[in-house]
C-alpha atoms as a PDB file:
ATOM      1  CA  UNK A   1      29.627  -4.733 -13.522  1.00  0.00           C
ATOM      2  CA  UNK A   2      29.336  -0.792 -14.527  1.00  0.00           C
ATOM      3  CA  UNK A   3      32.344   0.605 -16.802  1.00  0.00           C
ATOM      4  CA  UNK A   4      32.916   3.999 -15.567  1.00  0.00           C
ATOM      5  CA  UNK A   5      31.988   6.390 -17.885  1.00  0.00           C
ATOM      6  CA  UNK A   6      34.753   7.840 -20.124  1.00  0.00           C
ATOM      7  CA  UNK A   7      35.138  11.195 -22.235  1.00  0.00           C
ATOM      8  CA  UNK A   8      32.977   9.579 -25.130  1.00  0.00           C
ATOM      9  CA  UNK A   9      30.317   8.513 -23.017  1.00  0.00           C
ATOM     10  CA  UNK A  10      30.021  12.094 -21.334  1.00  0.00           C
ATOM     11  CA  UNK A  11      29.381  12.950 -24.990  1.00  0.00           C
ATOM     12  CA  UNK A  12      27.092  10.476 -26.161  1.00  0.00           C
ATOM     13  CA  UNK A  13      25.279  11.448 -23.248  1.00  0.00           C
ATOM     14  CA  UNK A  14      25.717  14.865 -23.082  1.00  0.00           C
ATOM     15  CA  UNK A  15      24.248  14.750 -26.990  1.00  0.00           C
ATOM     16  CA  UNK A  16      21.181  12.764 -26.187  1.00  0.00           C
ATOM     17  CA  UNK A  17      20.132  14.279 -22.800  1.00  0.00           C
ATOM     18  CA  UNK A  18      17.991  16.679 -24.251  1.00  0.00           C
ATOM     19  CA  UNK A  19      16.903  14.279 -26.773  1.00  0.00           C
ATOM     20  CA  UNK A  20      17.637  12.636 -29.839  1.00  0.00           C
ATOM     21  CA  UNK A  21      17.626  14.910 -33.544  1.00  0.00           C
ATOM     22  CA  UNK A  22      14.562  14.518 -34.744  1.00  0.00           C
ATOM     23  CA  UNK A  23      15.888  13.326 -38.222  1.00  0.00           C
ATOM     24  CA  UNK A  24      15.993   9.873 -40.056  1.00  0.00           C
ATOM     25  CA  UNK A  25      19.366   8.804 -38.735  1.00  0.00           C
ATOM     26  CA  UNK A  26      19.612  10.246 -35.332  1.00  0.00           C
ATOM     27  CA  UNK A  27      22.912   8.366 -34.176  1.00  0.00           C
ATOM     28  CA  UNK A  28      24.918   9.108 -37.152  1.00  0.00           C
ATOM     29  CA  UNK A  29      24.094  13.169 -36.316  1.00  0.00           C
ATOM     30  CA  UNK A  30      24.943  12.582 -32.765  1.00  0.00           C
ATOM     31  CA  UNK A  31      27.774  10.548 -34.405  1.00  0.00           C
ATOM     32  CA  UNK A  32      29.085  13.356 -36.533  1.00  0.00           C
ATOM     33  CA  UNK A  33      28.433  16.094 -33.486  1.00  0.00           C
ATOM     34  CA  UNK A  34      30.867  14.316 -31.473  1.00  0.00           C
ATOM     35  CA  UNK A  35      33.097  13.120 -34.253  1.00  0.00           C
ATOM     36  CA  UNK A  36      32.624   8.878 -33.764  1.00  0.00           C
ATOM     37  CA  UNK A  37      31.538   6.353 -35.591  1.00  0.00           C
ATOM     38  CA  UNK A  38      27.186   5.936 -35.601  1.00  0.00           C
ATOM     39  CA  UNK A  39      27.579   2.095 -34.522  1.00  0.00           C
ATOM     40  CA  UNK A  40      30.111   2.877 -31.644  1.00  0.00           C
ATOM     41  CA  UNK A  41      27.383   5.474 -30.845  1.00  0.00           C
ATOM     42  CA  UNK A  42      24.798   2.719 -30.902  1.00  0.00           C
ATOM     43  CA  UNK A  43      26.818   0.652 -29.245  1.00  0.00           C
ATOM     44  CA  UNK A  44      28.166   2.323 -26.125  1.00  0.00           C
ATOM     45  CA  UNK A  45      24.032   3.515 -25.941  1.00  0.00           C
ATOM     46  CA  UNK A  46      23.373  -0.162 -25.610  1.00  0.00           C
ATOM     47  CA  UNK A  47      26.134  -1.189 -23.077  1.00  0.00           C
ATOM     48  CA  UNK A  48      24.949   2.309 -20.663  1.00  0.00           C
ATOM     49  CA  UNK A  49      21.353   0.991 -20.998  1.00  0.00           C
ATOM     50  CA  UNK A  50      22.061  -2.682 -20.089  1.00  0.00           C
ATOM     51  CA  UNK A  51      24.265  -1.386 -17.310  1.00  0.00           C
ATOM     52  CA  UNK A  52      21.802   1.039 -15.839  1.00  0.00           C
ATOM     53  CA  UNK A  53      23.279   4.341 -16.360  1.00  0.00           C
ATOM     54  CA  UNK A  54      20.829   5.400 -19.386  1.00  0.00           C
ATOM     55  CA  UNK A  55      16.971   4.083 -18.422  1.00  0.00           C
ATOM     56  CA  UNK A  56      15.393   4.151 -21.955  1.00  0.00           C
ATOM     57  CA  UNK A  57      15.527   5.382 -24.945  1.00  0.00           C
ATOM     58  CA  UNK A  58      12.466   5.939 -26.575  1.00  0.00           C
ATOM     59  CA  UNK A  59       9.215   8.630 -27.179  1.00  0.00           C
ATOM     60  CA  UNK A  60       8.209  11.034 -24.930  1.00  0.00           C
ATOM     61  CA  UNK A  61       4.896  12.300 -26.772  1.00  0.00           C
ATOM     62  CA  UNK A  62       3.431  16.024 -25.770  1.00  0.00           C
ATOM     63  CA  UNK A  63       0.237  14.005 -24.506  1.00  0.00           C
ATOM     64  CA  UNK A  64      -1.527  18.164 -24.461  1.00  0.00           C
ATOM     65  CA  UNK A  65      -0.148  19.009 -27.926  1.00  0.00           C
ATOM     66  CA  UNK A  66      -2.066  15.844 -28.959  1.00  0.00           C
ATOM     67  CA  UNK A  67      -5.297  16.463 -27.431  1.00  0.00           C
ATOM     68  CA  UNK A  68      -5.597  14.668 -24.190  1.00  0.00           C
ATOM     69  CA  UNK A  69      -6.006  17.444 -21.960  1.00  0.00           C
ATOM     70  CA  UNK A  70      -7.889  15.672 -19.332  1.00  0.00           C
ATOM     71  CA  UNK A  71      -4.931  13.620 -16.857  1.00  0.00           C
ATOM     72  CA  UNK A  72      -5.827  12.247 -13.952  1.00  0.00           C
ATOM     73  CA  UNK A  73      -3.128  10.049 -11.108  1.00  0.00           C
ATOM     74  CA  UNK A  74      -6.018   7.378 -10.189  1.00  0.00           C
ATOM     75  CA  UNK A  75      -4.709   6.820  -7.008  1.00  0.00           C
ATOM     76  CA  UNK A  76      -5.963   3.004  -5.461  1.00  0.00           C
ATOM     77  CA  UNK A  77      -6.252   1.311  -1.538  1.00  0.00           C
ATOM     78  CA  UNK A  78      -4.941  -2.425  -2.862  1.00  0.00           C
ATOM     79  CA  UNK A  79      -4.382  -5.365  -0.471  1.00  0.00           C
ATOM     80  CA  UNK A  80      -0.467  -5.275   0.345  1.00  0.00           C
ATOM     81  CA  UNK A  81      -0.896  -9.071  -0.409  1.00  0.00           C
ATOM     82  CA  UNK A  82      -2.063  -8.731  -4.251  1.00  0.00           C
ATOM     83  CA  UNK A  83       0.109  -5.377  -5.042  1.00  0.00           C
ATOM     84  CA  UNK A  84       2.545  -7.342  -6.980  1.00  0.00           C
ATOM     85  CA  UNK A  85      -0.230  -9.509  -8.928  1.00  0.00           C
ATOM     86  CA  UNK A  86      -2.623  -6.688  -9.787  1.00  0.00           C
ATOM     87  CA  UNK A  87      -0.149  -3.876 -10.333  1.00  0.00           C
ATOM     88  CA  UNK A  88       1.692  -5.219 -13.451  1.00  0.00           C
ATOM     89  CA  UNK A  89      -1.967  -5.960 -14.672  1.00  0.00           C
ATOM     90  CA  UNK A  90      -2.957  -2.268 -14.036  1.00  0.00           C
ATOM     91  CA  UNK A  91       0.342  -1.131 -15.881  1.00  0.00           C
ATOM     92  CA  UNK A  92      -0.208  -3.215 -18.968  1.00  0.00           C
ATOM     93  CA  UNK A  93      -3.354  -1.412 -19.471  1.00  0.00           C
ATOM     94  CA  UNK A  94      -3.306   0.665 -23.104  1.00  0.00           C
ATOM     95  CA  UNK A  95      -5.199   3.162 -21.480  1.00  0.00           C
ATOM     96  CA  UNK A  96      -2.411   3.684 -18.494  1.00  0.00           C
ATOM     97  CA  UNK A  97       0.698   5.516 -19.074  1.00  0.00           C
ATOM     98  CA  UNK A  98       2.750   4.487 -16.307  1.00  0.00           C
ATOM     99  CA  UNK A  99       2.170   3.008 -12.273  1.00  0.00           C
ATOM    100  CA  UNK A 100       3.917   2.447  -9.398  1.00  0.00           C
ATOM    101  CA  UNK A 101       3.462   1.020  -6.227  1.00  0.00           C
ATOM    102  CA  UNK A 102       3.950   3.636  -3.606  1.00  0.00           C
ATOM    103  CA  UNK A 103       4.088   3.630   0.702  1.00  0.00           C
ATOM    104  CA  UNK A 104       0.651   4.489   2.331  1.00  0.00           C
ATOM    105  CA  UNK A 105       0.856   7.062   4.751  1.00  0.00           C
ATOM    106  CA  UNK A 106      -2.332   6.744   7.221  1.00  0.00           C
ATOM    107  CA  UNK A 107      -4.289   7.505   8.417  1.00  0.00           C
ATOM    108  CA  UNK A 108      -4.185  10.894   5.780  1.00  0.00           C
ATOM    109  CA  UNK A 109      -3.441   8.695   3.067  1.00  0.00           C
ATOM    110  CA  UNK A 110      -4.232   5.141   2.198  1.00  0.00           C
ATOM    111  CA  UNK A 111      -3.395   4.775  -1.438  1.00  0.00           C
ATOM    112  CA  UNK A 112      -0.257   1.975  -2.482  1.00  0.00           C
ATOM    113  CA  UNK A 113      -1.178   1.979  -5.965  1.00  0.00           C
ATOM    114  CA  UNK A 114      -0.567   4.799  -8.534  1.00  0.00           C
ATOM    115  CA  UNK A 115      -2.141   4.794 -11.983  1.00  0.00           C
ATOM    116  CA  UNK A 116      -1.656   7.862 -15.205  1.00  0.00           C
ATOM    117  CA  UNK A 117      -4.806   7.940 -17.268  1.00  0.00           C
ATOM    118  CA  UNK A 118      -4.729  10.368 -19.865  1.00  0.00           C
ATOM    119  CA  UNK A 119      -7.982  11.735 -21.885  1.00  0.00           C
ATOM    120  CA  UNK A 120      -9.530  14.337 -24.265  1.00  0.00           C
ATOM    121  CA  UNK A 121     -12.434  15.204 -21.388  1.00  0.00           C
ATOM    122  CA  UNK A 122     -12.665  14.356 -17.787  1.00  0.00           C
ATOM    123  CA  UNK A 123     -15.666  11.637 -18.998  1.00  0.00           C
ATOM    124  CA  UNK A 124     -12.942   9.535 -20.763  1.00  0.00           C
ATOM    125  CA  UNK A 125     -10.356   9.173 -17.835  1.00  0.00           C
ATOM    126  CA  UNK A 126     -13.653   8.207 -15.395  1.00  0.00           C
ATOM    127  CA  UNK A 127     -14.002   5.797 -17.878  1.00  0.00           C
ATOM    128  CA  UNK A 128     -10.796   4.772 -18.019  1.00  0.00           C
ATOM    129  CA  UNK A 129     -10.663   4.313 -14.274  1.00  0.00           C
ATOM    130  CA  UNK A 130     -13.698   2.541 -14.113  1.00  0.00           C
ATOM    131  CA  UNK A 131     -12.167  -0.235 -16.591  1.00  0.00           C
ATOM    132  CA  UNK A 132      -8.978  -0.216 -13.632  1.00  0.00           C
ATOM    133  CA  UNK A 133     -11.592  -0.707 -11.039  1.00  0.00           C
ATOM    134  CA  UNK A 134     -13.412  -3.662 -13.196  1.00  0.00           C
ATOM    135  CA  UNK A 135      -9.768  -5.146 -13.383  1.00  0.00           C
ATOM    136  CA  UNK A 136      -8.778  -4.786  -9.487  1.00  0.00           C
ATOM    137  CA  UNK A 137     -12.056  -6.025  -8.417  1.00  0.00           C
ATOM    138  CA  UNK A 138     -12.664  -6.427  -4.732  1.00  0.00           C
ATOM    139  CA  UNK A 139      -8.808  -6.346  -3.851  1.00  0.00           C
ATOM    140  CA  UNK A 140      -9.545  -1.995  -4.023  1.00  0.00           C
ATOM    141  CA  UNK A 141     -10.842  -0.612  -0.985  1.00  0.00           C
ATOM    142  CA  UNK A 142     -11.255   2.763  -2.551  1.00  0.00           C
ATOM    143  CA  UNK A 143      -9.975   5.192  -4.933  1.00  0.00           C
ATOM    144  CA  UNK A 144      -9.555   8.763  -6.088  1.00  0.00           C
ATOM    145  CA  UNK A 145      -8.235  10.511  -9.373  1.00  0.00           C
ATOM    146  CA  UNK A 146      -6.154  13.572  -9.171  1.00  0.00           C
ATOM    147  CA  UNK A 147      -6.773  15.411 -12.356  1.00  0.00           C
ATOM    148  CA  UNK A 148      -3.938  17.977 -13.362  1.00  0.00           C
ATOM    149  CA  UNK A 149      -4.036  21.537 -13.220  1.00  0.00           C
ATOM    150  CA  UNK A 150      -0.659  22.688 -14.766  1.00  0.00           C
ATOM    151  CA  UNK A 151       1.670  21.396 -16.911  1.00  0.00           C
ATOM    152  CA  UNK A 152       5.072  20.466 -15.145  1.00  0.00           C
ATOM    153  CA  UNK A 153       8.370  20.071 -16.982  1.00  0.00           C
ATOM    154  CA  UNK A 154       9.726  16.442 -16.448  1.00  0.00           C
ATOM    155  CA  UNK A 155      13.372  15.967 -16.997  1.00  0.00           C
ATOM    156  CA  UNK A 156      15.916  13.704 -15.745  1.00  0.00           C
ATOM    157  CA  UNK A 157      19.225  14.427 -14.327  1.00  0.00           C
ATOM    158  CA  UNK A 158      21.410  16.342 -16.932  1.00  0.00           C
ATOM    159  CA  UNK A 159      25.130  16.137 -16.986  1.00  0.00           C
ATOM    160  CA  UNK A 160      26.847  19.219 -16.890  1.00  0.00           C
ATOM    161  CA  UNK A 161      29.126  20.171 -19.939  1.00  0.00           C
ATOM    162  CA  UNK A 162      32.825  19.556 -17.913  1.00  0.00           C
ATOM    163  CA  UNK A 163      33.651  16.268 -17.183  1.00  0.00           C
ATOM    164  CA  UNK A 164      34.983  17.478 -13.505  1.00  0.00           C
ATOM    165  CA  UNK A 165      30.848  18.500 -13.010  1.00  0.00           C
ATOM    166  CA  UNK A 166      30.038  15.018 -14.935  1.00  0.00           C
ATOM    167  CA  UNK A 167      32.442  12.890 -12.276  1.00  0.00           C
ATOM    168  CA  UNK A 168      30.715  15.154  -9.695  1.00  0.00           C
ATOM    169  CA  UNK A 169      27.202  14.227 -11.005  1.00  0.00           C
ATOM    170  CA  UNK A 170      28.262  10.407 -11.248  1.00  0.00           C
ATOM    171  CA  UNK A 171      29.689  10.231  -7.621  1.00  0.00           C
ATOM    172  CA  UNK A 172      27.094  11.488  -5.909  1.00  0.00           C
ATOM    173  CA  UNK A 173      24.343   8.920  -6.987  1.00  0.00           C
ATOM    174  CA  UNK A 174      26.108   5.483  -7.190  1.00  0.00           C
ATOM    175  CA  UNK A 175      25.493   4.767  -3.317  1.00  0.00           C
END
């Protein structure tokens, strides 16, 4: 069962939405911002997690800052019956940042299986894909990558700073 969110969640999360401090003891400075104790702070963070509201906590790495310039959505035709075997498979892959299983929509578009291969040339994420292929076998029926052309700024849904816009925010998207 989800706990509602109260004031000193809407702070916590406020404090983190942008990301945590990048210093040795980031909970005690969101801690000290918000004027709690760091293992209340740690500890609501885990109860939100296990309950949903937060996702993850953890790295988001500048994958162009470090090089791998080259990012290509390999995009896969997968027998519907073997989507659920082969994707996890595909996802555990080092060289494959995240996939998803995704509707077809033919006859423009027959591709159920998403895969994020990032590299420093164009060379390594054909590579890449051709280790995916290797690993789906005959279950593909064809593929394509997408290879980036501009840099797009992910972010989540941010909280506004009131807690009227927060219970806003929070009504809206628990249907």
């Amino acid at each position: 069962m989800k706990t509602p969110l109260d004031n000193i969640d809407r702070q916590i999360v406020l404090a983190t939405q942008g990301g945590l401090p990048l210093v040795a003891q980031p909970y005690h400075t969101i801690a000290a911002q918000i004027g709690r104790d760091p293992e209340e702070v740690m500890a609501r963070l885990r109860r939100l997690l296990a309950q949903g509201v937060i996702r993850r906590i953890g790295v988001v790495p500048n994958h162009y800052a470090l090089g791998f310039t080259a990012n290509g959505m390999t995009v896969w035709d997968v027998d519907d019956a073997r989507i659920a075997e082969i994707g996890p498979r595909v996802g555990a892959l080092e060289s494959v940042s995240h996939c998803y299983h995704r509707p077809r929509h033919p006859p423009h578009w027959p591709y159920n299986l998403f895969a994020m291969v990032h590299g420093r040339s164009r060379e390594e994420v054909e590579n890449k894909t051709a280790q995916i292929a290797r690993l789906i076998g005959n279950a593909s029926h064809g593929h394509q990558i997408l290879y980036s052309t501009r840099i797009l700024k992910k972010t989540g849904l941010r909280f506004g700073a009131s807690p009227e816009n927060t219970q806003r925010v929070e009504s809206s998207t628990q249907s």
